[in-house]
C-alpha atoms as a PDB file:
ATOM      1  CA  UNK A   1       4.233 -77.962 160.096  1.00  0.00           C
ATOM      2  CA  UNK A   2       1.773 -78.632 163.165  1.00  0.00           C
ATOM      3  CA  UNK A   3       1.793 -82.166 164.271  1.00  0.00           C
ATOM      4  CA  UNK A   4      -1.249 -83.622 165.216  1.00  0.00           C
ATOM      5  CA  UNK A   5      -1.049 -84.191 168.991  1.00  0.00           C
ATOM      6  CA  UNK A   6      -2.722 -87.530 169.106  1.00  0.00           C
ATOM      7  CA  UNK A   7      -0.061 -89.184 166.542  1.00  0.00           C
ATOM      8  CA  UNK A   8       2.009 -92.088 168.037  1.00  0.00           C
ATOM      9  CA  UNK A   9       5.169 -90.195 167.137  1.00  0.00           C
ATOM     10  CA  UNK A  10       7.595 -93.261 168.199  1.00  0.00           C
ATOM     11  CA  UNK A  11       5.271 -95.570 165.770  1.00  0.00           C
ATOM     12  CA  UNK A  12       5.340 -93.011 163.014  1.00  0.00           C
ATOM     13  CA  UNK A  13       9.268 -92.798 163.291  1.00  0.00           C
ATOM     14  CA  UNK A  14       9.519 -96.285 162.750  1.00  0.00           C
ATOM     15  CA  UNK A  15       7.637 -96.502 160.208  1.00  0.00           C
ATOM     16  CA  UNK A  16       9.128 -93.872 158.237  1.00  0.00           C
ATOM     17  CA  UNK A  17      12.877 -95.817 159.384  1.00  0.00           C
ATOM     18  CA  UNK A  18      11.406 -98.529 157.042  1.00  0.00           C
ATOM     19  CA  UNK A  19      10.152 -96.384 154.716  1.00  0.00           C
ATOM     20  CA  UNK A  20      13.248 -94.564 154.098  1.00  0.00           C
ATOM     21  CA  UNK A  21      15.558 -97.211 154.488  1.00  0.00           C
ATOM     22  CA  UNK A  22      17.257 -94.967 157.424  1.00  0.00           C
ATOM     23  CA  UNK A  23      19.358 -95.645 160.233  1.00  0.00           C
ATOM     24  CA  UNK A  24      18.839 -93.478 163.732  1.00  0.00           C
ATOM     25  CA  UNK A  25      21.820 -92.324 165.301  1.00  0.00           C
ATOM     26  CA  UNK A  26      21.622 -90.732 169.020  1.00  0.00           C
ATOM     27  CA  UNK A  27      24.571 -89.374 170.325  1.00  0.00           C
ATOM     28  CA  UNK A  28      24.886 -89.687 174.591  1.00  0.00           C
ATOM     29  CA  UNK A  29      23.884 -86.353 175.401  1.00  0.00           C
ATOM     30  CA  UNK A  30      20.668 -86.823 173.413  1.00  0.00           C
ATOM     31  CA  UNK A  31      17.142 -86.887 175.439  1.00  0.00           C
ATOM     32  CA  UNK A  32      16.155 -90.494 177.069  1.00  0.00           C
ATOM     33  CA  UNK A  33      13.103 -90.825 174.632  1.00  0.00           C
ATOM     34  CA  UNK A  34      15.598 -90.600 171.792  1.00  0.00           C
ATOM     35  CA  UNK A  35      18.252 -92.344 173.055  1.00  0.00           C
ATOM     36  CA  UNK A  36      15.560 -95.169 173.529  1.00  0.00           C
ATOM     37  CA  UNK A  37      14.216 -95.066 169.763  1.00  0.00           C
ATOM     38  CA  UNK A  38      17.400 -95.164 167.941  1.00  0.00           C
ATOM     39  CA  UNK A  39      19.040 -98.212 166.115  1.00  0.00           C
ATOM     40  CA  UNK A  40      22.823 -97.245 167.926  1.00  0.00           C
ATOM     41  CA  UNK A  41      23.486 -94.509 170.858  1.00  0.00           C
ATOM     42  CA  UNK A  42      27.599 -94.197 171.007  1.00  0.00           C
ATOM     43  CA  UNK A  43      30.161 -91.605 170.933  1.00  0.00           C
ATOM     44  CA  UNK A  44      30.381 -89.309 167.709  1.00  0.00           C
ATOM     45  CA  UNK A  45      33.203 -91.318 165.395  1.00  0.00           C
ATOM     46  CA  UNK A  46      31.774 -94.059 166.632  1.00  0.00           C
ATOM     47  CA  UNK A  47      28.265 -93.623 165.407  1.00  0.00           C
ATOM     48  CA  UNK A  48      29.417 -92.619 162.036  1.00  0.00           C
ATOM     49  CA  UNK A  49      31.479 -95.773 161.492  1.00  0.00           C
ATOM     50  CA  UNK A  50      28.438 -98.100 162.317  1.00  0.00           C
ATOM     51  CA  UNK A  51      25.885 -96.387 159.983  1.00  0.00           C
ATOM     52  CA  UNK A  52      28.729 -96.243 157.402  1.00  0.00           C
ATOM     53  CA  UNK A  53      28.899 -99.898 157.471  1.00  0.00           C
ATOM     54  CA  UNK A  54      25.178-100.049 157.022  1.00  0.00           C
ATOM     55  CA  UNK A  55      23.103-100.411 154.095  1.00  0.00           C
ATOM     56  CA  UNK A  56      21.026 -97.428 155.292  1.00  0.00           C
ATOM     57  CA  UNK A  57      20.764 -95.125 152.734  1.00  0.00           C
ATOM     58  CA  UNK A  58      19.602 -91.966 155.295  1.00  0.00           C
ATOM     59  CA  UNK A  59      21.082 -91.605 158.168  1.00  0.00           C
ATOM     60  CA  UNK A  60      19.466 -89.524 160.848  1.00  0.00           C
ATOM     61  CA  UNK A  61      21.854 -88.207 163.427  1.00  0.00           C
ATOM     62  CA  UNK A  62      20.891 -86.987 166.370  1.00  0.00           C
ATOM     63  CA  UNK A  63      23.302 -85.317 167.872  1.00  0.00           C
ATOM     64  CA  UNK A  64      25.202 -81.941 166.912  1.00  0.00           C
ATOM     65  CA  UNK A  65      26.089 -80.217 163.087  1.00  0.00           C
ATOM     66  CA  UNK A  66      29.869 -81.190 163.239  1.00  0.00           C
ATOM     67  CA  UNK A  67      28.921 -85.207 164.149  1.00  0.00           C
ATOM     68  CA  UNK A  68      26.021 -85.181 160.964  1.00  0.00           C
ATOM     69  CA  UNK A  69      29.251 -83.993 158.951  1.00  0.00           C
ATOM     70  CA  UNK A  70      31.202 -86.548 159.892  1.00  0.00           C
ATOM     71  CA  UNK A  71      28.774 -89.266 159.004  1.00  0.00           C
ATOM     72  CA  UNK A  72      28.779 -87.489 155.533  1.00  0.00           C
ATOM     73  CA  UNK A  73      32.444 -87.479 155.197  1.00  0.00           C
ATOM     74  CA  UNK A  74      32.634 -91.215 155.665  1.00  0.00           C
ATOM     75  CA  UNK A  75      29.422 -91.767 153.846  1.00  0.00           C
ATOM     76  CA  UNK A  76      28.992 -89.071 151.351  1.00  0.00           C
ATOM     77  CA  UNK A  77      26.288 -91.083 149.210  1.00  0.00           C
ATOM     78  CA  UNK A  78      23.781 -91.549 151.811  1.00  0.00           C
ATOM     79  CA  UNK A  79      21.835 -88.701 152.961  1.00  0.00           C
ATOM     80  CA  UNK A  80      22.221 -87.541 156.123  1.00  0.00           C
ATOM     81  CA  UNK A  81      19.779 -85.601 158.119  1.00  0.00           C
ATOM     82  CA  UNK A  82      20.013 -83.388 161.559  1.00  0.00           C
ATOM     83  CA  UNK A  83      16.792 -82.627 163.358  1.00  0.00           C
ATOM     84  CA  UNK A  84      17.996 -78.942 164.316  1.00  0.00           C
ATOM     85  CA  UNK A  85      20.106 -77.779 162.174  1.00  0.00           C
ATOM     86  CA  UNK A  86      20.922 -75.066 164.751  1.00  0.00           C
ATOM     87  CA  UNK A  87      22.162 -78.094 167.446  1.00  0.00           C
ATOM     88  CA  UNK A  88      26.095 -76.401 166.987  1.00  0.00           C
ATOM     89  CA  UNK A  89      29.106 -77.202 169.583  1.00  0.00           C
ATOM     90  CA  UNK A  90      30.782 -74.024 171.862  1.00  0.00           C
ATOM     91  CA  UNK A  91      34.301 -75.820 170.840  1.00  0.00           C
ATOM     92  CA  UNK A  92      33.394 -75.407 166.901  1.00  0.00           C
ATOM     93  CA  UNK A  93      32.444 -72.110 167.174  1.00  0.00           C
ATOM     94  CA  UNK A  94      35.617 -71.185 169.035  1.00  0.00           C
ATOM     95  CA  UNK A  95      37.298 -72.372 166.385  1.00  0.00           C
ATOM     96  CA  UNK A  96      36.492 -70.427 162.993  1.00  0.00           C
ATOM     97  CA  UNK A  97      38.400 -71.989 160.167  1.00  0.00           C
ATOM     98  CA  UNK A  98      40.178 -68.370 158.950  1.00  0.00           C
ATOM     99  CA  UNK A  99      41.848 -67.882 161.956  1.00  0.00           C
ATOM    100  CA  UNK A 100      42.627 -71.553 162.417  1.00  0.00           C
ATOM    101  CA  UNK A 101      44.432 -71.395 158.832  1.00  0.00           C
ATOM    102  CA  UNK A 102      46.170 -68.062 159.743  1.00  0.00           C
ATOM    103  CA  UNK A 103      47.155 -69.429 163.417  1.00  0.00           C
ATOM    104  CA  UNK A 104      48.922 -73.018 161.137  1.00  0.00           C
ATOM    105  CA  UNK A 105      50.433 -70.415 158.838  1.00  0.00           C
ATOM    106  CA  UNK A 106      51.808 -68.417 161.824  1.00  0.00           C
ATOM    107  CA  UNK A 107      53.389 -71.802 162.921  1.00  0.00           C
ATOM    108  CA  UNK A 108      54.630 -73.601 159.822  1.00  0.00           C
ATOM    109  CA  UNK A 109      56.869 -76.014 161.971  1.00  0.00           C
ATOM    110  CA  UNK A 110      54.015 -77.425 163.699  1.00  0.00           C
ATOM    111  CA  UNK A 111      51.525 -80.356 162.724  1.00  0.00           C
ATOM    112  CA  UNK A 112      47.728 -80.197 164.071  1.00  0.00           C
ATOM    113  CA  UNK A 113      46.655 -82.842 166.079  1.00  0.00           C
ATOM    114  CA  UNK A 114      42.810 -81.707 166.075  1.00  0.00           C
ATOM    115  CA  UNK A 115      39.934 -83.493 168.405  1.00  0.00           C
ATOM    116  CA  UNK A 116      36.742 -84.444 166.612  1.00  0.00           C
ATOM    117  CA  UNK A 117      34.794 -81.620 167.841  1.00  0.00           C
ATOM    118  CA  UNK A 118      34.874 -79.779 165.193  1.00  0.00           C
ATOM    119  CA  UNK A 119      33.937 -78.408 162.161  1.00  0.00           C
ATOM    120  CA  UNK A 120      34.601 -80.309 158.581  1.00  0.00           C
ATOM    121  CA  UNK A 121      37.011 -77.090 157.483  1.00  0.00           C
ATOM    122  CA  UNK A 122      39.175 -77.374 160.527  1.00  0.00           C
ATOM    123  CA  UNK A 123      39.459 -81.113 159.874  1.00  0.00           C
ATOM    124  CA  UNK A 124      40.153 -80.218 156.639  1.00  0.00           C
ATOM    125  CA  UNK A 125      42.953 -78.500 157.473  1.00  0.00           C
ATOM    126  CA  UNK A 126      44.030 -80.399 160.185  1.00  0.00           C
ATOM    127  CA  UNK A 127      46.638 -83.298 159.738  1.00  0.00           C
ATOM    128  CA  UNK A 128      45.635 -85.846 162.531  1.00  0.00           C
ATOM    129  CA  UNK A 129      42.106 -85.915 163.758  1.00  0.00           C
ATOM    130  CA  UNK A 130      42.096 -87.641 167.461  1.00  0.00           C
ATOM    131  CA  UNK A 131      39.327 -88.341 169.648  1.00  0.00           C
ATOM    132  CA  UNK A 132      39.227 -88.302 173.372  1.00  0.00           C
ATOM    133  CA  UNK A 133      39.664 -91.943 173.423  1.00  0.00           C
ATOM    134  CA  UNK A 134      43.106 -92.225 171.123  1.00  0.00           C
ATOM    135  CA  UNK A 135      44.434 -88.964 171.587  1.00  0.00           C
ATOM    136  CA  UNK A 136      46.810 -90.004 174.485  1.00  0.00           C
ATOM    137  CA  UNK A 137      48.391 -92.852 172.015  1.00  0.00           C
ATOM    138  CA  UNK A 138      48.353 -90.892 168.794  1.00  0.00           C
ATOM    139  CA  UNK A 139      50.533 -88.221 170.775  1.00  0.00           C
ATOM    140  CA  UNK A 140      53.000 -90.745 172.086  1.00  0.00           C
ATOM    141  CA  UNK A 141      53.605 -91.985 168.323  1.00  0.00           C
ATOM    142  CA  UNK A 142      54.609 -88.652 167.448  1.00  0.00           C
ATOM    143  CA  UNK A 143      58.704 -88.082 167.446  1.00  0.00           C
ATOM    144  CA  UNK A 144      59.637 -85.884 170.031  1.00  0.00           C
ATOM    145  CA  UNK A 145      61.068 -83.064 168.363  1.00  0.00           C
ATOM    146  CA  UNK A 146      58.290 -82.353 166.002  1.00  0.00           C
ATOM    147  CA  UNK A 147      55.503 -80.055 167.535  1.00  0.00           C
ATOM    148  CA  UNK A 148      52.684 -79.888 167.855  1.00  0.00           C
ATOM    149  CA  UNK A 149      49.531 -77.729 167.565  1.00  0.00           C
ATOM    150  CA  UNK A 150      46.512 -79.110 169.819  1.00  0.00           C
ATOM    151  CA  UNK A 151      42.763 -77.551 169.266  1.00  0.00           C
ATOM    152  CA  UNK A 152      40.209 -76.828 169.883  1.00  0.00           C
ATOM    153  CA  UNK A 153      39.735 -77.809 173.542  1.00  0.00           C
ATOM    154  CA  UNK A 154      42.664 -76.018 175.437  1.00  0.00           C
ATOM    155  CA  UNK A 155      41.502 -78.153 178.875  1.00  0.00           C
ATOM    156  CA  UNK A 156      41.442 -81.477 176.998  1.00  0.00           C
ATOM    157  CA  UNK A 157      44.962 -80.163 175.511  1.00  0.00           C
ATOM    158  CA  UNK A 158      46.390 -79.439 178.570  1.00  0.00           C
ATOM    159  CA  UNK A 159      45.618 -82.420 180.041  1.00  0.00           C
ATOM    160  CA  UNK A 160      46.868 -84.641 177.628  1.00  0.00           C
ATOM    161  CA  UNK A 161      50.047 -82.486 177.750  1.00  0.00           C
ATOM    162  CA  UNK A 162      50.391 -83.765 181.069  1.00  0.00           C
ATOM    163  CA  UNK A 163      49.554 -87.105 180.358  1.00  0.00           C
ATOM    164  CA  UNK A 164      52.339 -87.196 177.588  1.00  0.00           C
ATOM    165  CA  UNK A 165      54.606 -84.796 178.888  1.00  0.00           C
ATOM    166  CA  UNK A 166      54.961 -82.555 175.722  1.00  0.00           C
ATOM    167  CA  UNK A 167      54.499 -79.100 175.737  1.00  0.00           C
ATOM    168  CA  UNK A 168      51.920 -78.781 173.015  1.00  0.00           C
ATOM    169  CA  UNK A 169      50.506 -75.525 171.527  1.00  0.00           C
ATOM    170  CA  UNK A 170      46.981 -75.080 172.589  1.00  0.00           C
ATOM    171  CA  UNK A 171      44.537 -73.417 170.634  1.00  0.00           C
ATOM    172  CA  UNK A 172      42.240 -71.305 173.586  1.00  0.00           C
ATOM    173  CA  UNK A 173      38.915 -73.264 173.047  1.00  0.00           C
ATOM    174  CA  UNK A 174      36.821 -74.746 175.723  1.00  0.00           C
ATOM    175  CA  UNK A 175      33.178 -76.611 176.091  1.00  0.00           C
ATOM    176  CA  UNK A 176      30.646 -74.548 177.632  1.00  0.00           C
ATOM    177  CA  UNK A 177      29.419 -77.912 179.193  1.00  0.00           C
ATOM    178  CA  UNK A 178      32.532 -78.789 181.463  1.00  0.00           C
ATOM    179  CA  UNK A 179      34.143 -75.663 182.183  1.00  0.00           C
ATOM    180  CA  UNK A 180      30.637 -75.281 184.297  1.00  0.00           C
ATOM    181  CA  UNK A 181      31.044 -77.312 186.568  1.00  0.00           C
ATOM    182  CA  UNK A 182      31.892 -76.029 190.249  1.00  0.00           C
ATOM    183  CA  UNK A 183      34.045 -77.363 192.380  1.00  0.00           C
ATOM    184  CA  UNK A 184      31.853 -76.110 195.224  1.00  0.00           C
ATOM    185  CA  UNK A 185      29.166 -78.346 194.184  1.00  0.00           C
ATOM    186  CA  UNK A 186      31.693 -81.468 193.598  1.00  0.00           C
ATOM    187  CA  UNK A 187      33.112 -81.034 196.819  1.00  0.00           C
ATOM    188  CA  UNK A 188      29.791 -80.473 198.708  1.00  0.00           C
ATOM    189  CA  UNK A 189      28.519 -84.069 196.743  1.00  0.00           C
ATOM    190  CA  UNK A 190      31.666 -85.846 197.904  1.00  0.00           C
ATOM    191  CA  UNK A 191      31.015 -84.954 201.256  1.00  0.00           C
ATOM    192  CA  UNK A 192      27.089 -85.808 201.266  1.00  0.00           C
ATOM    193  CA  UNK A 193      28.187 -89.579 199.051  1.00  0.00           C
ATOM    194  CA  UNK A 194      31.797 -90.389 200.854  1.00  0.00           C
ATOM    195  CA  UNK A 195      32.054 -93.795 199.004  1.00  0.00           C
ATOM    196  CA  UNK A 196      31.031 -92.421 195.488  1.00  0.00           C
ATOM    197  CA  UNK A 197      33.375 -92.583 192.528  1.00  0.00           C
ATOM    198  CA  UNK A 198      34.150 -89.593 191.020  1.00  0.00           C
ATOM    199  CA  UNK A 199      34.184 -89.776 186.969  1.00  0.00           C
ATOM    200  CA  UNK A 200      35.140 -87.449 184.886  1.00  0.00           C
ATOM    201  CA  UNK A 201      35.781 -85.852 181.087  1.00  0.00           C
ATOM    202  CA  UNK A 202      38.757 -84.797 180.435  1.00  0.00           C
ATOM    203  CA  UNK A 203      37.057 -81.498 178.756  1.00  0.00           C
ATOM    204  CA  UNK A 204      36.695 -80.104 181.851  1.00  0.00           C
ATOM    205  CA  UNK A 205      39.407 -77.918 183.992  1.00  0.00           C
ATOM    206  CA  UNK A 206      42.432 -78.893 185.898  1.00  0.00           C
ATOM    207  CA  UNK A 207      41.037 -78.442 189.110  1.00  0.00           C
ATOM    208  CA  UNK A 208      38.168 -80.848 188.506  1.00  0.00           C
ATOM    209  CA  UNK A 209      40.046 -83.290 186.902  1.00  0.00           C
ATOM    210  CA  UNK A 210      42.326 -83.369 190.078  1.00  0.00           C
ATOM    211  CA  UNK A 211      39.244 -84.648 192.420  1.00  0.00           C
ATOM    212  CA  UNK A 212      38.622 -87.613 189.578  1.00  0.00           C
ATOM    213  CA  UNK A 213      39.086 -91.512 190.117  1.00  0.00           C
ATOM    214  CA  UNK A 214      38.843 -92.212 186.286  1.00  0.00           C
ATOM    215  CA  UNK A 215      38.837 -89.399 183.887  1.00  0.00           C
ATOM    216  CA  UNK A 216      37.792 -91.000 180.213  1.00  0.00           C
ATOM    217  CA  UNK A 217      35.680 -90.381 176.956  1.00  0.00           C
ATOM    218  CA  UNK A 218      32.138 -91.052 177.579  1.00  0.00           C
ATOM    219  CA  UNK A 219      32.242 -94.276 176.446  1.00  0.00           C
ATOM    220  CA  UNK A 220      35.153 -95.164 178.909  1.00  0.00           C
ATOM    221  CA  UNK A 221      32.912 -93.302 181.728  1.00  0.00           C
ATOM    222  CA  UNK A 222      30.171 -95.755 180.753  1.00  0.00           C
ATOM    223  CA  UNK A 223      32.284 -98.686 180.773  1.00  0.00           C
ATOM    224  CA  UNK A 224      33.718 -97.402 184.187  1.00  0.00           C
ATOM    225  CA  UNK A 225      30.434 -97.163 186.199  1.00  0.00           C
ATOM    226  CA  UNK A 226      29.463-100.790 184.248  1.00  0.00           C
ATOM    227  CA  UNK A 227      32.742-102.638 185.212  1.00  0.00           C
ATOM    228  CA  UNK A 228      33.748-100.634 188.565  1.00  0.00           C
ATOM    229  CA  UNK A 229      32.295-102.563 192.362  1.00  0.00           C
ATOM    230  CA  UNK A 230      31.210 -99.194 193.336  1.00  0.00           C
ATOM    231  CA  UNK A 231      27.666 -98.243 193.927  1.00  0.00           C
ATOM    232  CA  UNK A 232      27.450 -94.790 193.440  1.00  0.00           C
ATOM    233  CA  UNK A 233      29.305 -92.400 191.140  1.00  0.00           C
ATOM    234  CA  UNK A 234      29.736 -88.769 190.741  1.00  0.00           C
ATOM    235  CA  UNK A 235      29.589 -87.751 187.370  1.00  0.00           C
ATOM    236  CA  UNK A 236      31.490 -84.695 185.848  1.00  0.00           C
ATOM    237  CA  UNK A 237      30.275 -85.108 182.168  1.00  0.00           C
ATOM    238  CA  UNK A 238      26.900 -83.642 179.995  1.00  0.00           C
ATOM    239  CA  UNK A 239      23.913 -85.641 182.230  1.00  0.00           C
ATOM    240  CA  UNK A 240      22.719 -87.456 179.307  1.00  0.00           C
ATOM    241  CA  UNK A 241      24.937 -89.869 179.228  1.00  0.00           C
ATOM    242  CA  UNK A 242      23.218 -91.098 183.280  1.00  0.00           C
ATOM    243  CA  UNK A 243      20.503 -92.674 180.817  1.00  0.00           C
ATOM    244  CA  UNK A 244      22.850 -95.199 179.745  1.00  0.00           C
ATOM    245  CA  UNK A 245      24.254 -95.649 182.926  1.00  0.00           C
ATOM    246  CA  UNK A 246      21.240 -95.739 184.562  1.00  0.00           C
ATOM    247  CA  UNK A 247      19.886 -98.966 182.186  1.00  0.00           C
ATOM    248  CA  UNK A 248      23.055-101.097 182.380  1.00  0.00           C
ATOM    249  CA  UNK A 249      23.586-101.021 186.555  1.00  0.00           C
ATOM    250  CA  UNK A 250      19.867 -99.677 187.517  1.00  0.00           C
ATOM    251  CA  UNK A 251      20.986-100.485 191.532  1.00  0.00           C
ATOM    252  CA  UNK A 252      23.479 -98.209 191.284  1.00  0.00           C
ATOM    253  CA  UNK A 253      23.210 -94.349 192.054  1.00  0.00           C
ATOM    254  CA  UNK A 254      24.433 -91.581 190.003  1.00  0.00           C
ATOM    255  CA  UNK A 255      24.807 -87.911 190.687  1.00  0.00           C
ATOM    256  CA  UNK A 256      24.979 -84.571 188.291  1.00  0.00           C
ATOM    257  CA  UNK A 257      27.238 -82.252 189.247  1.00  0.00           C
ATOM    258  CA  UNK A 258      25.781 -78.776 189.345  1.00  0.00           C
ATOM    259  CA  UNK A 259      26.921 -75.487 187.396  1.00  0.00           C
ATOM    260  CA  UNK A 260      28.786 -72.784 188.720  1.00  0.00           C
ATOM    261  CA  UNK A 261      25.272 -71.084 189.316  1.00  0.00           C
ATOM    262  CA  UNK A 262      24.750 -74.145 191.932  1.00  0.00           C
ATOM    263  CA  UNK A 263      21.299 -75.249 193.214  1.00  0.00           C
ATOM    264  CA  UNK A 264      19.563 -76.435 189.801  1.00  0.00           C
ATOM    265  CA  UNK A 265      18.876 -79.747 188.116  1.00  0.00           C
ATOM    266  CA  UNK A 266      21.059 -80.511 184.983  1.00  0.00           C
ATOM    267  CA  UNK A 267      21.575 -77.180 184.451  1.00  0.00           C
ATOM    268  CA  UNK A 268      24.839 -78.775 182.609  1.00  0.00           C
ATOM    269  CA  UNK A 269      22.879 -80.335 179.900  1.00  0.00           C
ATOM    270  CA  UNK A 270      24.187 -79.465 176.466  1.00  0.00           C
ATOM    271  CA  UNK A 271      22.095 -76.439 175.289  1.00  0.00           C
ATOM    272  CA  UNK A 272      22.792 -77.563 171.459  1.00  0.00           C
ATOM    273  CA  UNK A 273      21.739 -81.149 172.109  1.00  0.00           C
ATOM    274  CA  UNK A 274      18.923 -80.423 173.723  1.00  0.00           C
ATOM    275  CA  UNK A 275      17.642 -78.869 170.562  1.00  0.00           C
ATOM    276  CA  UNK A 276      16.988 -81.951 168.772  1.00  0.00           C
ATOM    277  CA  UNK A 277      13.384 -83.565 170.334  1.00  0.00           C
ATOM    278  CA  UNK A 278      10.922 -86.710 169.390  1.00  0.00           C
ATOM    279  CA  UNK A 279       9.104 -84.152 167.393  1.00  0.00           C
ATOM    280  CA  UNK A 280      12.195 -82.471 165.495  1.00  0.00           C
ATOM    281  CA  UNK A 281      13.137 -86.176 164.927  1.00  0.00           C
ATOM    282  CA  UNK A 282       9.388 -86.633 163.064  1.00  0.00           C
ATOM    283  CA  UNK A 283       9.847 -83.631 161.213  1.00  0.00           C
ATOM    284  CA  UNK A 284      13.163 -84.431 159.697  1.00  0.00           C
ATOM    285  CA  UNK A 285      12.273 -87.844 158.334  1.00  0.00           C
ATOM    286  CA  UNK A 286       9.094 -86.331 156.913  1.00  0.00           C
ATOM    287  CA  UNK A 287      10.475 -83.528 155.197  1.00  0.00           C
ATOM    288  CA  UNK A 288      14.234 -84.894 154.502  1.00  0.00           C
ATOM    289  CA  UNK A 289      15.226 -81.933 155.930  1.00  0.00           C
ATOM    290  CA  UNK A 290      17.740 -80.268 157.184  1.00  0.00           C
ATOM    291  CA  UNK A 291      19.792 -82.164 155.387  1.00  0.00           C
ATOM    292  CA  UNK A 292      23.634 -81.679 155.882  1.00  0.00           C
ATOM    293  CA  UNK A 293      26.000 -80.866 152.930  1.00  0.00           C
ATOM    294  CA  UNK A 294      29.805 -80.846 152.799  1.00  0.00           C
ATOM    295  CA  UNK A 295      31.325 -79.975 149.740  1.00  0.00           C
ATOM    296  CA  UNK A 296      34.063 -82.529 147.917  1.00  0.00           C
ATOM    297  CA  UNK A 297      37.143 -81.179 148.577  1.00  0.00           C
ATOM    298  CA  UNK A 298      36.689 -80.139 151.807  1.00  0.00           C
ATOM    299  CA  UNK A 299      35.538 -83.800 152.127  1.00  0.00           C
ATOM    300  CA  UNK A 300      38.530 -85.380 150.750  1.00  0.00           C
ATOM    301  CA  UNK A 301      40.568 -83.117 152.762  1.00  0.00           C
ATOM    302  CA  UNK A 302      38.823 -84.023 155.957  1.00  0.00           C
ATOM    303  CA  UNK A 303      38.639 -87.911 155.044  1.00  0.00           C
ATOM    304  CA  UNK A 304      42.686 -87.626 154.858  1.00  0.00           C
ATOM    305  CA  UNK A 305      42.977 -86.079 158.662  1.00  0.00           C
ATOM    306  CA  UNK A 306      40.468 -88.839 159.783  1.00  0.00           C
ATOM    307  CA  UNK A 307      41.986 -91.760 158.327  1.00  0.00           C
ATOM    308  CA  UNK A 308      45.246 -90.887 159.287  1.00  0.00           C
ATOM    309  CA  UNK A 309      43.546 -91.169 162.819  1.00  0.00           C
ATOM    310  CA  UNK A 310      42.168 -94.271 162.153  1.00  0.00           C
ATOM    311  CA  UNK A 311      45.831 -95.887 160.757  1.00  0.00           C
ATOM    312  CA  UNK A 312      47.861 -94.101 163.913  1.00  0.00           C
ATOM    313  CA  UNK A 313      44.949 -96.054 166.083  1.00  0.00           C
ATOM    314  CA  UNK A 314      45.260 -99.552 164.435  1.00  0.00           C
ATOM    315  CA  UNK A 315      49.152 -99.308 164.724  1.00  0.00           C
ATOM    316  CA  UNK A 316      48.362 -99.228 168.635  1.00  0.00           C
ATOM    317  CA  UNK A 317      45.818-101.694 168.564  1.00  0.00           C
ATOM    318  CA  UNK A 318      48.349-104.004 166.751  1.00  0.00           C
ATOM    319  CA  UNK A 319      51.378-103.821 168.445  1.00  0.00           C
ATOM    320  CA  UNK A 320      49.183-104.649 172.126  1.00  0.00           C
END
């Protein structure tokens, strides 16, 4: 479908919001302009807990396949729609669901603690779903002696395995995004910005992690750069989350840390998130389409890994 180059596309997206009753989800990584035009921009869980407690009955995620499935596990009777339905993850598809069942099967004494990023069959066979947020605390309430498998994301894994000090079995995933980043290019920044903070992901390697002042989920980064007295910040994390940071502290600085390539701009943005665009965004709400499906008892499967999460995570909150 050509669009007609003149339309307001921002006016026709609202209109159709109203229209369809819809909320607009944009994940951090998304592009400014549709950061800017949705109703909340958050972390993935996140997202899919507000426009479940919504009367929306479409929800438009913008973001990446295995967030617009979680939005349809917790709200499987509103539709839910994904402007590219090729906008995948590298740590899903390193993580196919037959050889995650065969690699539980080959360790029967070992529980999955599984982060979010990734697919509705993995969380359906998954017992604990954790985010980068609560994984740290969901570990610790685990009894020592029980073990543990830890996927997809074998950096996030390993450090978390430091953090707790169990030696967790980690499935060999990674996210093309922060196992990118050069040191080179991290050092060289430090060097040219002395009195910048250095944030970071814990997706990406040891040896970046090691040069970090705070190392969080992107929400925590945000909250970091918000709440810290520094001015400027080094940022070891997909650039699309600078928009954010950029809007709440706009007299602070902010620098993207370059690939291993070195010498480009943002050549760490997400390749999958950058998919989705204003126009994709259009298209979607005209034609309900692509619409995500997951079936019901991979669903109920999933839902049972998540709210496990979700009671492990209130029993922390509680007891503080």
């Amino acid at each position: 479908m050509q669009i007609d180059p003149n339309l307001d596309l921002e006016a026709e997206i609202n209109r159709l919001r109203k229209e369809m009753n819809a909320v607009i989800l944009a994940h951090y990584y998304q592009e400014d302009e549709i950061q800017d035009i949705a109703d909340f921009v958050g972390d993935s869980l996140d997202l899919s807990r507000k426009a479940a407690n919504t009367d929306a009955d479409v929800i438009v995620f913008c973001g990446v396949k295995f967030m617009a499935e979680v939005a349809k596990i917790l709200s499987p009777q509103k539709q839910v729609l994904l402007p590219d339905l090729k906008a995948g993850c590298s740590l899903e598809d390193s993580c196919p669901p037959d050889q995650f069942a065969k690699f539980r099967s080959d360790n029967p004494d070992h529980i999955a603690l599984t982060y979010i990023n990734c697919s509705a069959d993995i969380k359906a066979l998954s017992d604990v779903i954790v985010t980068s947020s609560n994984a740290e605390a969901i570990i610790n309430q685990i009894p020592e002696d029980q073990k543990i498998i830890f996927a997809p994301d074998k950096y996030l894994g390993g450090y978390l395995s430091r953090k707790t000090g169990r030696d967790m079995l980690l499935w060999q995933g990674t996210c093309i995004v922060h196992e990118q980043f050069s040191e080179k290019e991290l050092v060289k920044l430090k060097t040219r910005h002395p009195q910048a903070k250095i944030i970071a992901h814990p997706e990406c390697p040891e040896n970046l992690l090691a040069h970090a002042d705070h190392i969080g989920s992107t929400s925590s980064l945000l909250r970091f750069t918000d709440e810290n007295l520094a001015e400027e910040f080094i940022v070891l994390t997909e650039p699309g989350i600078l928009h954010q940071m950029k809007k709440k502290n706009p007299h602070k600085k902010f620098y993207d840390v370059g690939g291993t390539k070195g010498g480009c701009e943002h050549c760490n943005a997400c390749p999958y998130m950058k998919l989705n665009t204003l126009e994709k965004l259009y298209l979607c709400m005209i034609n309900r389409a692509p619409e995500i499906h997951v079936d019901e008892k991979t669903r109920k499967k999933a839902v049972q890994s998540l709210d496990k999460m979700l009671q492990m995570s209130s029993a922390v909150v509680s007891s503080i």
